[in-house]
Structure formats: structure tokens, C-alpha cells
Protein backbone atom coordinates (compact mmCIF):
# COMPACT_ATOMS: atom_id res chain seq x y z
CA UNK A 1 -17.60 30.90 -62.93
CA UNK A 2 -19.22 28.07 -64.75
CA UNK A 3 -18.71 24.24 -63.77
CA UNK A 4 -19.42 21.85 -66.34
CA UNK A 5 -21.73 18.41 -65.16
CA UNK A 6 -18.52 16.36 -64.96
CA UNK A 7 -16.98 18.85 -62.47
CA UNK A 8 -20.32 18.50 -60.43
CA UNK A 9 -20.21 14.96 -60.69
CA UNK A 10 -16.84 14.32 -58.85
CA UNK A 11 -17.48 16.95 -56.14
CA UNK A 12 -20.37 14.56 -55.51
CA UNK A 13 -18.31 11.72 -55.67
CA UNK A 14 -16.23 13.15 -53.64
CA UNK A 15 -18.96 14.24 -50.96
CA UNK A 16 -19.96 10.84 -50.71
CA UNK A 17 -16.39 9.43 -50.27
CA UNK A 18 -16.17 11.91 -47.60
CA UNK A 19 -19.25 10.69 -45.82
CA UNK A 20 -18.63 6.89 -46.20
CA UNK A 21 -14.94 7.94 -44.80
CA UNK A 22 -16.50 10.03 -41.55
CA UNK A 23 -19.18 7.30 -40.93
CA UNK A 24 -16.63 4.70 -41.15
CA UNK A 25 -14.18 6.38 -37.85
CA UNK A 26 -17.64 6.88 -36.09
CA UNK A 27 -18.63 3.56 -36.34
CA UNK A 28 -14.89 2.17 -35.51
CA UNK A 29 -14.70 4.57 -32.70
CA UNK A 30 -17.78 2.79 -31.34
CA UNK A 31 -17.09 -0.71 -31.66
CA UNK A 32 -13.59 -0.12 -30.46
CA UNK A 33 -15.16 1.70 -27.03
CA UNK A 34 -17.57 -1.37 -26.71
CA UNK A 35 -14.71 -3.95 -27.26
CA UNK A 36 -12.72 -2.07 -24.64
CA UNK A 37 -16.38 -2.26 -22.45
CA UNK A 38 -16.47 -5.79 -23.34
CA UNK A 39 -12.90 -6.23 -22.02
CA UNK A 40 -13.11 -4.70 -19.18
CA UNK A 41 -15.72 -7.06 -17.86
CA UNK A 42 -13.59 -9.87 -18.93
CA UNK A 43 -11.71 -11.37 -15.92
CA UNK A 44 -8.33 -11.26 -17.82
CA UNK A 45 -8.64 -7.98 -19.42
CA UNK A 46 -7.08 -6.15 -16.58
CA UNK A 47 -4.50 -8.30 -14.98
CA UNK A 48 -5.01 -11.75 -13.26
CA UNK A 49 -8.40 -13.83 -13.23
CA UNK A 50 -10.28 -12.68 -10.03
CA UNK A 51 -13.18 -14.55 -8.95
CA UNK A 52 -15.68 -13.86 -5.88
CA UNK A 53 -15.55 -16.47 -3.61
CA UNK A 54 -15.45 -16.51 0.24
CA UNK A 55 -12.33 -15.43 2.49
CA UNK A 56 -10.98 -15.63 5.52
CA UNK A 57 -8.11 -13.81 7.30
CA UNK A 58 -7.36 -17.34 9.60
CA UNK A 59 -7.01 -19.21 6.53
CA UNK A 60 -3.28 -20.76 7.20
CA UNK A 61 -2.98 -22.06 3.64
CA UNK A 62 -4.03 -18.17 2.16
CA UNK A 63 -2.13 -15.39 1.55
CA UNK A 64 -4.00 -11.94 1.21
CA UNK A 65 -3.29 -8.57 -0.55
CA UNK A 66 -5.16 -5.88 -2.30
CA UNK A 67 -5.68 -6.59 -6.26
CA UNK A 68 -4.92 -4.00 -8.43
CA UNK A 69 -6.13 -5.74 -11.68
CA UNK A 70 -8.76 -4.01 -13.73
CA UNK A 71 -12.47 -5.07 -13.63
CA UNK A 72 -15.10 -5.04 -10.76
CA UNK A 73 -12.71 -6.72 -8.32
CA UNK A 74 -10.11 -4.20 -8.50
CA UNK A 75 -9.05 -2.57 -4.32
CA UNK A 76 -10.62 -6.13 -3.34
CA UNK A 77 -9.25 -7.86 -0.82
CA UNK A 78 -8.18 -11.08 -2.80
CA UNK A 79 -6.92 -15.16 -1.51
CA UNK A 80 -4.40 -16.97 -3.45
CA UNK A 81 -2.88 -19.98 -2.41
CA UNK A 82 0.41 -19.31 0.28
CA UNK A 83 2.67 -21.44 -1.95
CA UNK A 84 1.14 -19.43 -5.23
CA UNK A 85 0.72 -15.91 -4.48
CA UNK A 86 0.97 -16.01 -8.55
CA UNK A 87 -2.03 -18.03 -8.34
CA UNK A 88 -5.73 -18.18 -8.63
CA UNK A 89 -7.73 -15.06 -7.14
CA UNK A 90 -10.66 -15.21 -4.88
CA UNK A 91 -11.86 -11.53 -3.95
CA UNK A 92 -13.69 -10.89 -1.09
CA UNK A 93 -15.75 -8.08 -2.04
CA UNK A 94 -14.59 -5.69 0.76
CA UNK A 95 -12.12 -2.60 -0.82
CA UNK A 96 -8.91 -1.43 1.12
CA UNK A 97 -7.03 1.10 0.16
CA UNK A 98 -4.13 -0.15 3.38
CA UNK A 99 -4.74 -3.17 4.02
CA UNK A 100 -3.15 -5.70 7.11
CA UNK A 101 -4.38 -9.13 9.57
CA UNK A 102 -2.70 -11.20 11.89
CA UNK A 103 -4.27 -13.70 13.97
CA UNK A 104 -7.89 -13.04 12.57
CA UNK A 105 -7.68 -9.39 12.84
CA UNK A 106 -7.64 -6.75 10.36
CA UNK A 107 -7.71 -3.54 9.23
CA UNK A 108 -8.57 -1.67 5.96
CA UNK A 109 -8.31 1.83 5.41
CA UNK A 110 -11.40 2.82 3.12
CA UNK A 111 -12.24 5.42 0.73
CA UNK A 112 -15.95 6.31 1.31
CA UNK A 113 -16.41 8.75 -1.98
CA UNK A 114 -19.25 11.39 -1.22
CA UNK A 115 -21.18 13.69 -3.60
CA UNK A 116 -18.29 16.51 -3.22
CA UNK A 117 -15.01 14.98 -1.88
CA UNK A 118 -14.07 11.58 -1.15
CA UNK A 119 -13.48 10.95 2.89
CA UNK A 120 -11.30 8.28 4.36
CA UNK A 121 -12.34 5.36 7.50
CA UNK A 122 -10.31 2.69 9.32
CA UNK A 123 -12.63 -0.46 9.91
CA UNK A 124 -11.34 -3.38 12.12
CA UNK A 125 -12.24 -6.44 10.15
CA UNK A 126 -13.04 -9.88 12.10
CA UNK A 127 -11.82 -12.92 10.75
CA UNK A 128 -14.69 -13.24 8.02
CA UNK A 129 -14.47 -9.47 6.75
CA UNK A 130 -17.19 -8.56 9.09
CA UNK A 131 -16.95 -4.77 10.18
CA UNK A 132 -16.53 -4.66 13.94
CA UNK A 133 -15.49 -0.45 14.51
CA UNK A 134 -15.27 2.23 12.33
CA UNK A 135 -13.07 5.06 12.88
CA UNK A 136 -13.31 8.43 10.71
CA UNK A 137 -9.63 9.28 9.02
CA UNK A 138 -8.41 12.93 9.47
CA UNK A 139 -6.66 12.43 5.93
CA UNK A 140 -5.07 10.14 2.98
CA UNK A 141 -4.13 6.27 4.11
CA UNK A 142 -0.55 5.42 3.71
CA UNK A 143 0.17 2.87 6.54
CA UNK A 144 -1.80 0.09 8.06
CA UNK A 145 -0.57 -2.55 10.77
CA UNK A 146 -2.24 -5.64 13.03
CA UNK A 147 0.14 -6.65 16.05
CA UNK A 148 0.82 -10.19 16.19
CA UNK A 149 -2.22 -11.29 18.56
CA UNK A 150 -4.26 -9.36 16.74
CA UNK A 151 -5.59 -7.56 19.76
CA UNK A 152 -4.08 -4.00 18.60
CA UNK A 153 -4.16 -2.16 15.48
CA UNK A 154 -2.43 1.04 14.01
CA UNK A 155 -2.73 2.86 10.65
CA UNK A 156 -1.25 6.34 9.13
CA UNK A 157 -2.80 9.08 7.16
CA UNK A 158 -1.33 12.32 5.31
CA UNK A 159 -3.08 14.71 6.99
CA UNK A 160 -1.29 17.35 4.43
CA UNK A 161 0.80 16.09 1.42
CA UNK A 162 0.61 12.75 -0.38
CA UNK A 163 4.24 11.81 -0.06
CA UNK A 164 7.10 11.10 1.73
CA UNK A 165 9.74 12.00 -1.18
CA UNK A 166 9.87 15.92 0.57
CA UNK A 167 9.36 17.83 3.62
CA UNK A 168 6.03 19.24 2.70
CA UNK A 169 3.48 16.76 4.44
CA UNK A 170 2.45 16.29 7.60
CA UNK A 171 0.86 12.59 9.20
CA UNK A 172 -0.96 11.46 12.25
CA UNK A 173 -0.79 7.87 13.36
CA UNK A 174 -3.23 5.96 15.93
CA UNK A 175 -3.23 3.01 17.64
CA UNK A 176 -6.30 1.37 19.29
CA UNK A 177 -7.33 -2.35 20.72
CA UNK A 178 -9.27 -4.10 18.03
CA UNK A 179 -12.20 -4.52 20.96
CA UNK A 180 -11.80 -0.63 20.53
CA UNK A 181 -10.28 0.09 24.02
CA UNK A 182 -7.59 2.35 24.29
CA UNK A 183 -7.62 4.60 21.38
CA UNK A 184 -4.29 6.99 21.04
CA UNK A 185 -5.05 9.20 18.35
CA UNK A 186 -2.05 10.66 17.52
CA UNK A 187 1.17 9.33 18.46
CA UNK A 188 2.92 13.14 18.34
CA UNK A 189 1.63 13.17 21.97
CA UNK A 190 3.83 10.70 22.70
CA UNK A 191 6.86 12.25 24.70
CA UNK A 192 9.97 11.99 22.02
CA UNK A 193 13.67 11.65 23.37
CA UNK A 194 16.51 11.21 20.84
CA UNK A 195 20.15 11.38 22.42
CA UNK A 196 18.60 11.19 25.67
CA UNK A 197 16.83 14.51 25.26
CA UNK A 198 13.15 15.31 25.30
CA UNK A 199 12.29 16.94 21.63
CA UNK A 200 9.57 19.73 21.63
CA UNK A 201 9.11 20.88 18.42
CA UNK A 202 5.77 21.85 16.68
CA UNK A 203 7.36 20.18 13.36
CA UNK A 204 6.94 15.88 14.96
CA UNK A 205 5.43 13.31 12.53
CA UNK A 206 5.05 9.59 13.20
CA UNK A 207 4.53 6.81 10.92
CA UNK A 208 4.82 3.75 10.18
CA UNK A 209 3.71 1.27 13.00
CA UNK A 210 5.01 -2.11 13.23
CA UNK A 211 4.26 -4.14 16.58
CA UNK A 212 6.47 -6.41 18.97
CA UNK A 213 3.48 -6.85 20.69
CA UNK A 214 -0.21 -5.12 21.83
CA UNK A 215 1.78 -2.63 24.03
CA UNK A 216 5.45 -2.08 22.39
CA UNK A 217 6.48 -1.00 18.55
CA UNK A 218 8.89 0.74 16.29
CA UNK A 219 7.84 3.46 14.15
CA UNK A 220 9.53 6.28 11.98
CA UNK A 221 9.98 9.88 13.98
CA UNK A 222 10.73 12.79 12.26
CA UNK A 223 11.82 16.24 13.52
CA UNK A 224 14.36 18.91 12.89
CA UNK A 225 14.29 17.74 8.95
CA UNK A 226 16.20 14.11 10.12
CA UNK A 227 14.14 10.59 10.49
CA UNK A 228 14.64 8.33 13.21
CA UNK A 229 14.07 4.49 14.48
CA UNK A 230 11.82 4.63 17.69
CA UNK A 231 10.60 2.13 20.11
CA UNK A 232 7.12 3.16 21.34
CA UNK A 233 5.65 1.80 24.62
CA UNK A 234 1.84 2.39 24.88
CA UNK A 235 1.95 1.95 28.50
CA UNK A 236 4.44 4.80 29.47
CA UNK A 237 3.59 6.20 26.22
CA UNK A 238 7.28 7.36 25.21
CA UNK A 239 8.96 7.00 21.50
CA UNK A 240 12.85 6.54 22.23
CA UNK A 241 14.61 6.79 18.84
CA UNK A 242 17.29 4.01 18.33
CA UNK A 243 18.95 4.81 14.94
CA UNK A 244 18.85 7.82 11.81
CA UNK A 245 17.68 7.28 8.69
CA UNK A 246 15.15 4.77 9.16
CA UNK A 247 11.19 5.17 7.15
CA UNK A 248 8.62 2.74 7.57
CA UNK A 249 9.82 -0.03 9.72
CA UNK A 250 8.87 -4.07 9.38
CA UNK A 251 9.86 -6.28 12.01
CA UNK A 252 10.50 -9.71 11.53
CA UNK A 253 9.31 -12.60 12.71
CA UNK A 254 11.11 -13.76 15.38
CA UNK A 255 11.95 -10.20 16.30
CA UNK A 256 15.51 -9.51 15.84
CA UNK A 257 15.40 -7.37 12.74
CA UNK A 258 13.96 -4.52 10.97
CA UNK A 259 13.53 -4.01 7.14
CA UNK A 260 12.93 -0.15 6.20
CA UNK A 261 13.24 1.99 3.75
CA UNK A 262 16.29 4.52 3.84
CA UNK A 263 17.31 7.44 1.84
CA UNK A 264 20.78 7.16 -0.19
CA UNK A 265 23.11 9.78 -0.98
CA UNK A 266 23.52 10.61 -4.52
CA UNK A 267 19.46 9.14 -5.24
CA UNK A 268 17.15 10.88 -7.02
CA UNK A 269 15.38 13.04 -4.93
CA UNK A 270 11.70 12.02 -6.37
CA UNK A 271 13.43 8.11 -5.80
CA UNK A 272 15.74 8.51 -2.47
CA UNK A 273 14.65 5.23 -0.94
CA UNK A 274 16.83 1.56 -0.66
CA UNK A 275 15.83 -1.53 1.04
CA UNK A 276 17.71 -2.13 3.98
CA UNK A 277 17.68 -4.39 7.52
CA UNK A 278 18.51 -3.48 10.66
CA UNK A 279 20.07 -6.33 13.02
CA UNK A 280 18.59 -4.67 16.42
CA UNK A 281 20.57 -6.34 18.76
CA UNK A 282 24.02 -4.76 16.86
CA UNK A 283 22.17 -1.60 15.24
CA UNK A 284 24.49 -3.31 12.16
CA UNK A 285 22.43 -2.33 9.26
CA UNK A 286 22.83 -3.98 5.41
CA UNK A 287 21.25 -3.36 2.28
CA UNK A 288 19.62 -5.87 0.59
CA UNK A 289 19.75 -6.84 -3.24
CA UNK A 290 16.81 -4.72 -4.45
CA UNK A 291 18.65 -1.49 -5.96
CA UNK A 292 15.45 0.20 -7.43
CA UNK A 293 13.81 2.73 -5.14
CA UNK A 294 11.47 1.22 -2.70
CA UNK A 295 8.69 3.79 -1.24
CA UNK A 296 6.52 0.96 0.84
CA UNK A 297 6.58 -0.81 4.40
CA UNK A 298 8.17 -4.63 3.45
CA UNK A 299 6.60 -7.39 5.08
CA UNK A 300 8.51 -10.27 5.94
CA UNK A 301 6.95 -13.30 4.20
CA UNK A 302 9.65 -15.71 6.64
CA UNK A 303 12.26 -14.84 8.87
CA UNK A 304 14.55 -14.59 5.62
CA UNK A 305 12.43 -13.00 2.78
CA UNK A 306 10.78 -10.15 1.93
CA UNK A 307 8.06 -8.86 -0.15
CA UNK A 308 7.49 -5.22 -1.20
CA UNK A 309 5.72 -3.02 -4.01
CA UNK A 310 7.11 -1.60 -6.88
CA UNK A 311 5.65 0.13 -9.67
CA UNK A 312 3.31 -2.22 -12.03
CA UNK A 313 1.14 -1.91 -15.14
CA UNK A 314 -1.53 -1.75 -12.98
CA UNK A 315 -0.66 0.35 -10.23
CA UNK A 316 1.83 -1.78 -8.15
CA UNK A 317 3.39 -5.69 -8.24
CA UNK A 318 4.76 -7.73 -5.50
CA UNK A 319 8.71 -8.14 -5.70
CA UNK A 320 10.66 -10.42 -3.22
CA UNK A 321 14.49 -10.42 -2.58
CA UNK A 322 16.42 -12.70 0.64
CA UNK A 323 16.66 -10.23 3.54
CA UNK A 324 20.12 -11.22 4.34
CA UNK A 325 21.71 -9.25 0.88
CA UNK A 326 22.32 -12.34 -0.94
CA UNK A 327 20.11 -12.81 -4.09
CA UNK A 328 18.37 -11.01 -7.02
CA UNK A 329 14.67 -9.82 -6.89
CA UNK A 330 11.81 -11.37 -8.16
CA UNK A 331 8.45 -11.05 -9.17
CA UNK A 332 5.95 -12.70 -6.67
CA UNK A 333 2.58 -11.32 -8.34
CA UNK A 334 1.11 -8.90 -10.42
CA UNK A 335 -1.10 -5.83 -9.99
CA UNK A 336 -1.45 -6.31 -6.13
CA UNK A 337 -0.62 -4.50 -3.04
CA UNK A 338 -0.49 -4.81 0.92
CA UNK A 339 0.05 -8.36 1.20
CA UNK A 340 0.16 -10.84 4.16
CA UNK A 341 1.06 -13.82 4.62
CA UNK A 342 0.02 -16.53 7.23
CA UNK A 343 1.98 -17.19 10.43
């Protein structure tokens, strides 16, 4: 077949349109990956402004969480003013996966990521950040807790599963004195009554610590597929469960009530969880306004709010509703995680 020089002509055109089209997305493509570089090194690109600065865990004027925000201060643990938890960010430099303090003390639960698998520690954190022990973690954090002297602390790991929604997982939870005396490794050695009766079942998890004080706590217990409130005692080491239903336990303040999570008939499996409180002198329990599903250990921010994850844009946010049922939830800060808040 013979093509005439016009017909040459435009398939050469057209060659060269198709070049000049090709080169063009190539050279987009790479200015639009080094913008996105360029952002991601920008303090506001990924959330909140984060700044490094120095922090302390006795500050009383300075709450602490973990920031989720993009850039090179993301899993920091981050100051913002107590009165602003919206605020300014001052990261510390020192990643936590779990993060808790009271009274100086703290613990983080650390991903130490090796040349084949990542691996998991607990270090006790004095009151500047500084690494006093280091304990090697038999599985995923979940769960991290300072009693409130700061003289004991507890944490939980999936040793199998990464969830809580099913059956299928299995946890361990210690306890130890922050001057690393008195280690109890697992809490399922703990003897278990509920009704009165001694459980021995193979099938025991425990998680969830929150203290009373260096020797007594609540916790969740599960056996038998059913969850239970227990009160622990590390000196007659015992777990005596007090009430069904109850996951991840936060005690308040001044002592006299528990905020938990607590699966809901009718829920989505994948979402089963409401916030409730638990008045422990009447085992009355009430749910409070937050109707979204709530998989996380509340803290009590006073004796009459609380503060709790949800969901975020950049991992999690900070919500806060009254404990008593009254109110509507609100957002106290985004892309952050584990807070505390000074006593």
C-alpha cells in the first residue's frame, strides 16, 4: 500500500503529539510526588503543627497523648496545654504505640522493627522520658496503665489476634513496680472466682488494667465465651469478678466509678461496643451520650468527663462526652491517641 507525504506527515505529527502528551504525565507525576514529599515535611501537611521541644510527664499545666498527625513526629509522645488539648504540639521524640503516666511515671509500649518482623517492648519512662526498664512483649500492645503513685505499672498484648470484636484472640497482661520489683507476668495465674466459684479453664484472658492503688485493680476476665468486672489484689493475688459485660475498665478519680466499654444487643458485630459507667458502690450501670461504637479504655479527664478515641483521618481523634449521660460528644483533638491528663 502506498502513503502519500501528507499521510506521513500527520503520523509524524501525530508521533510527536504523542510524545509531548507521555512526557507531559511523567513530568506531572513527578512534581506531584515531590509536592506530596514537600508536604509531608511541612508541619501542617498531616494534621496539627508539631514541634520538638522538651516534655515532662510532672508538668501540671500539660496534658499528654500520642500524635497521630503525619510528618516525622507522628507515634510521638506530644504536650499541649491542659486547658487546650486542641492546642499547640510539643513532641518529645520518644514513640509509643500505648502510652500512660501518673505521678511522673510512665509507660510506652514500643515497636522495635527488625530486619524480618517487627517485635514489641514495655519501657518505664521517668518523669523526663528517660528509659529506666525494659521489658520484652510476648505480642501486639493494646493496653497500657500507671497506678496513681506511680509506683506500679501494667500493660496488655495480643498474644494471638488483633482484636477484641471476636473470640479468636488470646492476651496476657503484667503488672510490675516501676523500680522493677515484683513482676507478675501474666495475670491468668491469678486464681479466678465468679459466683463464688474457682474457674479452671484453659480458655482465661485478662485485660485491661486500671489501678485503685499499687496493690488493688479492676480488669476485664473472660472465660466460658462471657466477660466479666474483676477486682484484682496483687497481694493475695485473686481476680473476683463483680459484674458481666464489662471490657476495658477506667476508674475514676475519686474512685467510685468505672467507665467501660460494653457490648449491645442488636450492634454490629464488627462495632458491638457502647460507653457506659458503672456506679461501684450500687453495681447501677448507665450509658453515656456517645452512641457510636467505642473500642478503647476512656480516661477520665475529671471526676465528670471523659475522653476516648474514635476513628480519625489520621488514625484516631479524641472525643469527650459528661460521664453522668447528660450531654452530646465532642471533639477534644485531632489525630491523637492515649491521652492523660494531669492530676
Amino acid at each position: 500500500m502506498n502513503h502519500s507525504p501528507l499521510s506521513r506527515s500527520a503520523r509524524l505529527s501525530l508521533l510527536l503529539v504523542a510524545v509531548f502528551v507521555l512526557g507531559g504525565v511523567a513530568v506531572g507525576a513527578t512534581l506531584h510526588a515531590a509536592g506530596r514529599a514537600a508536604r509531608s515535611q511541612h508541619p501542617r501537611a498531616g494534621g496539627p503543627a508539631v514541634a520538638s521541644g522538651t516534655v515532662r510527664l510532672d508538668d501540671p499545666r500539660r496534658a499528654l497523648f500520642r500524635s497521630m498527625a503525619w510528618g516525622p513526629h507522628r507515634d510521638e509522645i506530644t504536650a499541649v496545654p491542659a486547658d487546650r488539648p486542641d492546642g499547640p504540639r510539643t513532641a518529645s521524640g520518644v514513640r509509643c504505640l500505648r502510652f500512660h503516666a501518673a505521678a511522673g511515671t510512665g509507660i510506652c509500649l514500643q515497636a522495635v522493627h527488625g530486619t524480618l518482623r517487627d517485635t514489641y517492648r514495655a519501657v518505664v519512662l521517668d518523669h523526663r522520658l528517660r528509659p529506666l526498664r525494659r521489658y520484652d512483649l510476648a505480642g501486639t500492645p493494646t493496653r497500657a496503665r500507671v497506678s496513681p503513685s506511680g509506683r506500679t505499672v501494667a500493660w496488655t498484648v495480643f498474644v494471638s489476634g488483633d482484636s477484641y470484636a471476636g473470640t479468636a484472640f488470646s492476651t496476657r497482661t503484667s503488672v510490675v513496680g516501676s523500680d522493677g520489683r515484683g513482676l507478675d507476668a501474666n495475670l491468668e495465674t491469678y486464681a479466678l472466682t465468679v459466683d463464688g466459684h474457682r474457674v479452671h479453664a484453659a480458655d482465661i484472658n485478662v485485660w485491661g488494667v486500671t489501678f485503685a492503688d499499687d496493690t488493688r485493680f479492676y480488669a476485664t476476665a473472660a472465660t466460658g465465651g462471657k466477660t466479666y468486672l474483676v477486682r484484682g489484689d496483687r497481694t493475695t493475688r485473686t481476680l473476683k469478678a463483680l459484674h458481666p459485660n464489662v471490657e476495658c475498665p477506667s476508674l475514676s478519680p475519686d474512685g467510685t466509678r468505672l467507665a467501660y466499654k460494653k457490648r449491645v444487643e442488636g450492634a454490629d458485630p464488627d462495632a458491638p461496643w457502647r460507653l457506659y459507667v458503672l456506679d461501684l458502690r450500687t453495681l447501677r450501670e448507665s450509658p453515656a451520650g456517645e452512641h457510636r461504637n467505642v473500642d478503647d479504655q476512656a480516661v477520665w479527664r475529671d471526676d465528670h468527663t471523659l475522653v476516648y478515641s474514635l476513628p480519625g483521618d489520621f488514625g484516631a481523634d479524641l472525643w469527650t462526652v459528661p460521664a453522668d449521660g447528660s450531654g452530646t460528644p465532642r471533639r477534644l483533638a485531632g489525630a491523637a491517641l492515649a491521652p492523660v491528663f494531669p492530676r
